[in-house]
N, C-alpha and C. Protein backbone atom coordinates (compact mmCIF):
# COMPACT_ATOMS: atom_id res chain seq x y z
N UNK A 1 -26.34 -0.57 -19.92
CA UNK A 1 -25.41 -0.72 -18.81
C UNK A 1 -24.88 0.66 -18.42
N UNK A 2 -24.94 0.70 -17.12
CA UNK A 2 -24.55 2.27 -16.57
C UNK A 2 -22.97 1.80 -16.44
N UNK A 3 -21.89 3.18 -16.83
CA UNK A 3 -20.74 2.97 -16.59
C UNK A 3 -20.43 4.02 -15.45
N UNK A 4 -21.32 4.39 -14.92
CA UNK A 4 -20.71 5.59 -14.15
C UNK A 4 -19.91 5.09 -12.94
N UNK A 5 -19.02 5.82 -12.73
CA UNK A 5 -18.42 4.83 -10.96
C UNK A 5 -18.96 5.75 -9.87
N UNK A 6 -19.04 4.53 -9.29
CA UNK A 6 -19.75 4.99 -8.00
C UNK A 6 -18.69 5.11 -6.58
N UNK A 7 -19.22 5.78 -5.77
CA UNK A 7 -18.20 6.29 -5.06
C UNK A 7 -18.33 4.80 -3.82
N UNK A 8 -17.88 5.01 -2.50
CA UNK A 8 -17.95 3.52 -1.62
C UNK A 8 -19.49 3.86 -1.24
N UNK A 9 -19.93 5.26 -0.30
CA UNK A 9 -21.20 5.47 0.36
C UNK A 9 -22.24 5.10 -0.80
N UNK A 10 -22.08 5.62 -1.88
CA UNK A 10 -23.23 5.20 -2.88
C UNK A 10 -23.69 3.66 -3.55
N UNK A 11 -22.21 2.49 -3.38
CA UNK A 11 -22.56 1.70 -3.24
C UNK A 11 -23.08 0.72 -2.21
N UNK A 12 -22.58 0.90 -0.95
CA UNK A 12 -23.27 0.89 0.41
C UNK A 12 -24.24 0.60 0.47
N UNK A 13 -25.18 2.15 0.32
CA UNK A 13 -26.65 2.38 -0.12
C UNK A 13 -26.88 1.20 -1.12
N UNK A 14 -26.58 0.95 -2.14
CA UNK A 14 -27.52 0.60 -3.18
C UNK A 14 -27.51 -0.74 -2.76
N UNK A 15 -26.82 -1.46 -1.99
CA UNK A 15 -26.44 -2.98 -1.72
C UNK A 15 -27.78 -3.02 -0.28
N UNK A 16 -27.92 -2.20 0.72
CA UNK A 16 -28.51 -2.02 1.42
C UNK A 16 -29.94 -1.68 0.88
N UNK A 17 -30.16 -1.26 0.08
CA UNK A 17 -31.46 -0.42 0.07
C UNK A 17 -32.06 -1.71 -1.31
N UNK A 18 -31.25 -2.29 -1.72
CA UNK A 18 -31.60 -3.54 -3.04
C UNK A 18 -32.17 -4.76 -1.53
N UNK A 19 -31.49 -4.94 -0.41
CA UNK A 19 -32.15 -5.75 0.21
C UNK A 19 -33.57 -5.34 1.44
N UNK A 20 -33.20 -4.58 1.58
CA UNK A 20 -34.85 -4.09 2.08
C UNK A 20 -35.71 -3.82 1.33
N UNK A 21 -35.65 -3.78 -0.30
CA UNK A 21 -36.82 -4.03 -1.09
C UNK A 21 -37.18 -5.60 -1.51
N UNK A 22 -36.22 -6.62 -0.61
CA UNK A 22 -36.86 -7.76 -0.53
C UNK A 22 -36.98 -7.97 0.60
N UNK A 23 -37.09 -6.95 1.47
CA UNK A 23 -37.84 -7.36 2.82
C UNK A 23 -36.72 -7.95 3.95
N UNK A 24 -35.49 -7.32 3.64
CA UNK A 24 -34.88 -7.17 4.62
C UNK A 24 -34.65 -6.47 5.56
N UNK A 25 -34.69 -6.48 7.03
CA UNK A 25 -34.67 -5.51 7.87
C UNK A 25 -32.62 -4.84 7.67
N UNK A 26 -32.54 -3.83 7.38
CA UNK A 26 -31.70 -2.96 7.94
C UNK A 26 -30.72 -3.08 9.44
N UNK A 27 -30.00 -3.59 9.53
CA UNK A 27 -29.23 -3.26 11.06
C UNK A 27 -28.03 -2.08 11.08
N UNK A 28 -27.79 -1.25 11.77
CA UNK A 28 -26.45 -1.24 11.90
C UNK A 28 -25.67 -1.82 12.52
N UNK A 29 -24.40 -1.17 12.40
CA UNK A 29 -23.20 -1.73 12.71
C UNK A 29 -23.24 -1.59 13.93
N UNK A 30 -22.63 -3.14 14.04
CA UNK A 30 -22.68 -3.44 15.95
C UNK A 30 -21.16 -2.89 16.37
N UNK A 31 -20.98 -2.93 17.85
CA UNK A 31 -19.55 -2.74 18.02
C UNK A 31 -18.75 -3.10 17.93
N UNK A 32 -17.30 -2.71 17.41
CA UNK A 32 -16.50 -3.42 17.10
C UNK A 32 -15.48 -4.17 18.69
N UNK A 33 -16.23 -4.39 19.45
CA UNK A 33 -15.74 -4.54 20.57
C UNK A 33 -17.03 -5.80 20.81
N UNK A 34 -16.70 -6.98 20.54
CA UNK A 34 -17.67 -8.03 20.91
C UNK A 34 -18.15 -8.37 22.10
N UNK A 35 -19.78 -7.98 21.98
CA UNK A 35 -20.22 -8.12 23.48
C UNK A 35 -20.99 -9.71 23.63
N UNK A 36 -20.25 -10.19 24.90
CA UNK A 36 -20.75 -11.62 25.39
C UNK A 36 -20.20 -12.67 24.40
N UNK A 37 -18.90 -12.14 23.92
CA UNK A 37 -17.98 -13.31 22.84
C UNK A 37 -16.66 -13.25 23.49
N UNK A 38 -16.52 -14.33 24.33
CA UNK A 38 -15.32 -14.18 24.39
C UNK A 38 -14.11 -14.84 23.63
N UNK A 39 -14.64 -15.32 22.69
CA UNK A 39 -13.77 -15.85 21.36
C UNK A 39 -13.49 -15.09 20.42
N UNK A 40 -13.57 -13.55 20.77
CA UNK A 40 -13.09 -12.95 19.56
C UNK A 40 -12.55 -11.54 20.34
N UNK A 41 -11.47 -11.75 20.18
CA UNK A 41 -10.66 -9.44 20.55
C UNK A 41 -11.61 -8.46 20.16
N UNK A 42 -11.53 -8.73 18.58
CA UNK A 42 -12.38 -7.49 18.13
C UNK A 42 -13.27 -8.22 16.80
N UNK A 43 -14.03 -7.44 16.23
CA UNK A 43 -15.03 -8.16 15.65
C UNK A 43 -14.74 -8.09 14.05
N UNK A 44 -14.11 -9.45 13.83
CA UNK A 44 -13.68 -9.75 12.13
C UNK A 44 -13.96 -10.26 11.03
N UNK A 45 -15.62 -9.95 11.16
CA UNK A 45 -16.10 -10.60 10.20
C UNK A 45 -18.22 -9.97 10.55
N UNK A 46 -18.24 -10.06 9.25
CA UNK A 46 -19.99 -9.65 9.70
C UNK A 46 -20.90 -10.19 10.19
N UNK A 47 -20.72 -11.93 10.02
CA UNK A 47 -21.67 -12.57 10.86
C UNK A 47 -20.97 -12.49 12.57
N UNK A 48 -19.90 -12.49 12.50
CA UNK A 48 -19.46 -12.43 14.18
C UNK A 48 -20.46 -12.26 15.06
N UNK A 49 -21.34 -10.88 14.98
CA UNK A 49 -22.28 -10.22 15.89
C UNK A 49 -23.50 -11.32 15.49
N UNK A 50 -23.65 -11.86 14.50
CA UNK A 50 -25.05 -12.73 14.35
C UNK A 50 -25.00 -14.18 15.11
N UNK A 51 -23.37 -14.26 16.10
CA UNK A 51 -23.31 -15.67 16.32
C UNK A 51 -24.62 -16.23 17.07
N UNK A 52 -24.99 -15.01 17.82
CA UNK A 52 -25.85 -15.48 18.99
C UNK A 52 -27.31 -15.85 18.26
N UNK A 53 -27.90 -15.25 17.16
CA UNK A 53 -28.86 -15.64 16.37
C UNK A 53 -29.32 -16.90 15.76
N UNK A 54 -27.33 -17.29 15.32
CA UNK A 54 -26.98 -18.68 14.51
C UNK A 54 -27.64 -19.66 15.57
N UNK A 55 -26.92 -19.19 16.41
CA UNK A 55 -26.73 -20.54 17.54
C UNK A 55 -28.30 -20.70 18.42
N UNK A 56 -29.09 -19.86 18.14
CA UNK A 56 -30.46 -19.97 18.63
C UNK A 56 -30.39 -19.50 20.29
N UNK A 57 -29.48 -18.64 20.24
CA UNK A 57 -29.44 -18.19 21.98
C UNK A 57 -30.38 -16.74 22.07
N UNK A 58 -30.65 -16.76 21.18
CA UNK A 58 -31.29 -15.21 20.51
C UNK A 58 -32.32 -14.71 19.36
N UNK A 59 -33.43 -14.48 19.97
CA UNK A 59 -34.16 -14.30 18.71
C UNK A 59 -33.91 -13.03 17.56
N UNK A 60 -33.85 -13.87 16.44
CA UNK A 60 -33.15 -12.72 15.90
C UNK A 60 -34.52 -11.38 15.53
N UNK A 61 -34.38 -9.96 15.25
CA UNK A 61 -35.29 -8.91 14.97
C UNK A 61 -36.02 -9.18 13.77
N UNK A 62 -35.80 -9.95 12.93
CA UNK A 62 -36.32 -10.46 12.10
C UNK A 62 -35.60 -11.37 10.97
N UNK A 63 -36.39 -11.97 10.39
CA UNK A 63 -35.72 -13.73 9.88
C UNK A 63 -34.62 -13.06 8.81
N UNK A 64 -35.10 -11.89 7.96
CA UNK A 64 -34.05 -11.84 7.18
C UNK A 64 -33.24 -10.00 7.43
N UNK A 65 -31.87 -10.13 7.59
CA UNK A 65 -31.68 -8.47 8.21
C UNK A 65 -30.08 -9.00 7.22
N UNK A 66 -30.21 -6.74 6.65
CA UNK A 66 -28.45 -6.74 5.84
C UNK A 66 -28.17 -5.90 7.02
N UNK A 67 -26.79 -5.89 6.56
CA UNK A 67 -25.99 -5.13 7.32
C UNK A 67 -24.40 -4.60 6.67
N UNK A 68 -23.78 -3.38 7.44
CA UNK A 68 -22.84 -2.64 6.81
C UNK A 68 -21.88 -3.08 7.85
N UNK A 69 -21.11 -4.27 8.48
CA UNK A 69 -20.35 -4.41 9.41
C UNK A 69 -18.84 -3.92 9.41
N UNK A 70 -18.86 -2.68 10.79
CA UNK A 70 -17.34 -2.60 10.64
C UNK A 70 -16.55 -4.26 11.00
N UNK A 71 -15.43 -4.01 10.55
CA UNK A 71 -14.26 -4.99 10.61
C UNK A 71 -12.86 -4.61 10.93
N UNK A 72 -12.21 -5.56 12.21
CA UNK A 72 -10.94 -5.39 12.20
C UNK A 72 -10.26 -6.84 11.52
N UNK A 73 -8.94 -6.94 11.09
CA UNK A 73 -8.29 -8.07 10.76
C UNK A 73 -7.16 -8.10 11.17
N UNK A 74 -6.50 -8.35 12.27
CA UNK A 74 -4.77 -8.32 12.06
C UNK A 74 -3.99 -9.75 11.92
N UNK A 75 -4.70 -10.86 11.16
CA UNK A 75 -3.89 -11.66 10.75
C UNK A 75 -2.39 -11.58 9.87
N UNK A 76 -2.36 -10.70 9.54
CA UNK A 76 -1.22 -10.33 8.22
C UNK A 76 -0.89 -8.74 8.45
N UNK A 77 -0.72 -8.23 10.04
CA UNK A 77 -0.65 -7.12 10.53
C UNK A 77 0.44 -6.47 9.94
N UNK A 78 2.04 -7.68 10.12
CA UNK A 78 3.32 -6.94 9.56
C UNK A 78 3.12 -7.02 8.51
N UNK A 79 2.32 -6.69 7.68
CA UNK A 79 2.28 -6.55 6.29
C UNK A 79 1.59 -4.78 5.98
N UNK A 80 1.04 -4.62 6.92
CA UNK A 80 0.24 -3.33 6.69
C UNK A 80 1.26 -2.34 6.52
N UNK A 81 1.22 -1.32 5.61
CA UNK A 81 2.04 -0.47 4.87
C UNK A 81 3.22 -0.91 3.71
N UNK A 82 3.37 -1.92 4.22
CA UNK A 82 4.23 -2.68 2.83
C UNK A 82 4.02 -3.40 1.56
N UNK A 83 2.47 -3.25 1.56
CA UNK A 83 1.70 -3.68 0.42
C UNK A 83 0.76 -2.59 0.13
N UNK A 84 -0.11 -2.02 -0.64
CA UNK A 84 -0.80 -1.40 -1.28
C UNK A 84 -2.56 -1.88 -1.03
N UNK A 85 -2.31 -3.51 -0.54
CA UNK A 85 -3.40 -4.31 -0.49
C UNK A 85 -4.17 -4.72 1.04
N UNK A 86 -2.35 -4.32 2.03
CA UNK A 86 -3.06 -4.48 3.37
C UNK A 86 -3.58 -3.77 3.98
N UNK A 87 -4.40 -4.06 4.90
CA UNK A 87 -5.35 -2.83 5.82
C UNK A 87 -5.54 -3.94 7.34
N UNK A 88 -6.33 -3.05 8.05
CA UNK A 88 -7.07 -3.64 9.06
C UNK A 88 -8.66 -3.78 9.12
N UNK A 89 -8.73 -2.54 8.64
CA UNK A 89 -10.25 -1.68 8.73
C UNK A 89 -11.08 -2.00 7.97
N UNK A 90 -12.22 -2.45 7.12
CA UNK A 90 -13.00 -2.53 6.41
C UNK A 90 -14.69 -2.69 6.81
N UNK A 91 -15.41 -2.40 5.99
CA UNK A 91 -16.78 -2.62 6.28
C UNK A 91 -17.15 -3.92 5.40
N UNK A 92 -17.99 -4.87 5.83
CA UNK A 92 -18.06 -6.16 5.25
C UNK A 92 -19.82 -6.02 5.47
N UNK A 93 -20.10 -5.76 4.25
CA UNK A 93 -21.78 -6.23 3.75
C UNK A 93 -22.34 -7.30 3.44
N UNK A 94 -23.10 -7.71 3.78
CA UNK A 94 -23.83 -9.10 4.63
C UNK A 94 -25.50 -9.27 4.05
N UNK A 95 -25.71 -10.02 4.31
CA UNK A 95 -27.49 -10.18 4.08
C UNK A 95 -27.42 -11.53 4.49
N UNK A 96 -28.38 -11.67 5.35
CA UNK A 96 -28.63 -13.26 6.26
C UNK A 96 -30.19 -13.17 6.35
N UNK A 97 -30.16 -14.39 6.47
CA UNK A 97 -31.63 -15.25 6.15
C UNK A 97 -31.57 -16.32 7.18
């Protein structure tokens, strides 16, 4: 067992690069500004951008794709700075089939 810690970019990579050696296509990150959704402000979650795939309005680039999705959240906004735990910002890693 490796104990070394890994930094965020190096685990990124390894979560990304573990699913394109099963033949996942790679995407990046879509915008955080949802295009042709008008059910969402900004984009809070990683499948968000795959709705159009789900829903068969869209062929997807291929059957199985990961991804590094930025994320906004402001459900629990007045909380940001008064906890240690809140944020807005995050990247949310994904793999869909």
């Amino acid at each position: 067992m490796n104990n070394k810690p890994y930094g965020v970019n190096e685990l990124r990579e390894m979560f990304l690069s573990f699913f394109e050696s099963k033949g996942h296509l790679r995407l990046p990150s879509f915008s955080l500004i949802p295009q042709n959704d008008a059910s969402l402000l900004l984009i809070n979650s990683g499948m968000a951008p795959m709705k159009p795939y789900f829903k068969g309005e869209v062929e997807p680039p291929c059957h199985r794709v990961c991804t590094c999705q930025k994320c906004i959240r402001t459900g629990d906004i007045e909380n940001i700075g008064k906890t240690a735990r809140h944020g807005t910002y995050f990247e949310m890693l994904g793999n869909f089939s």
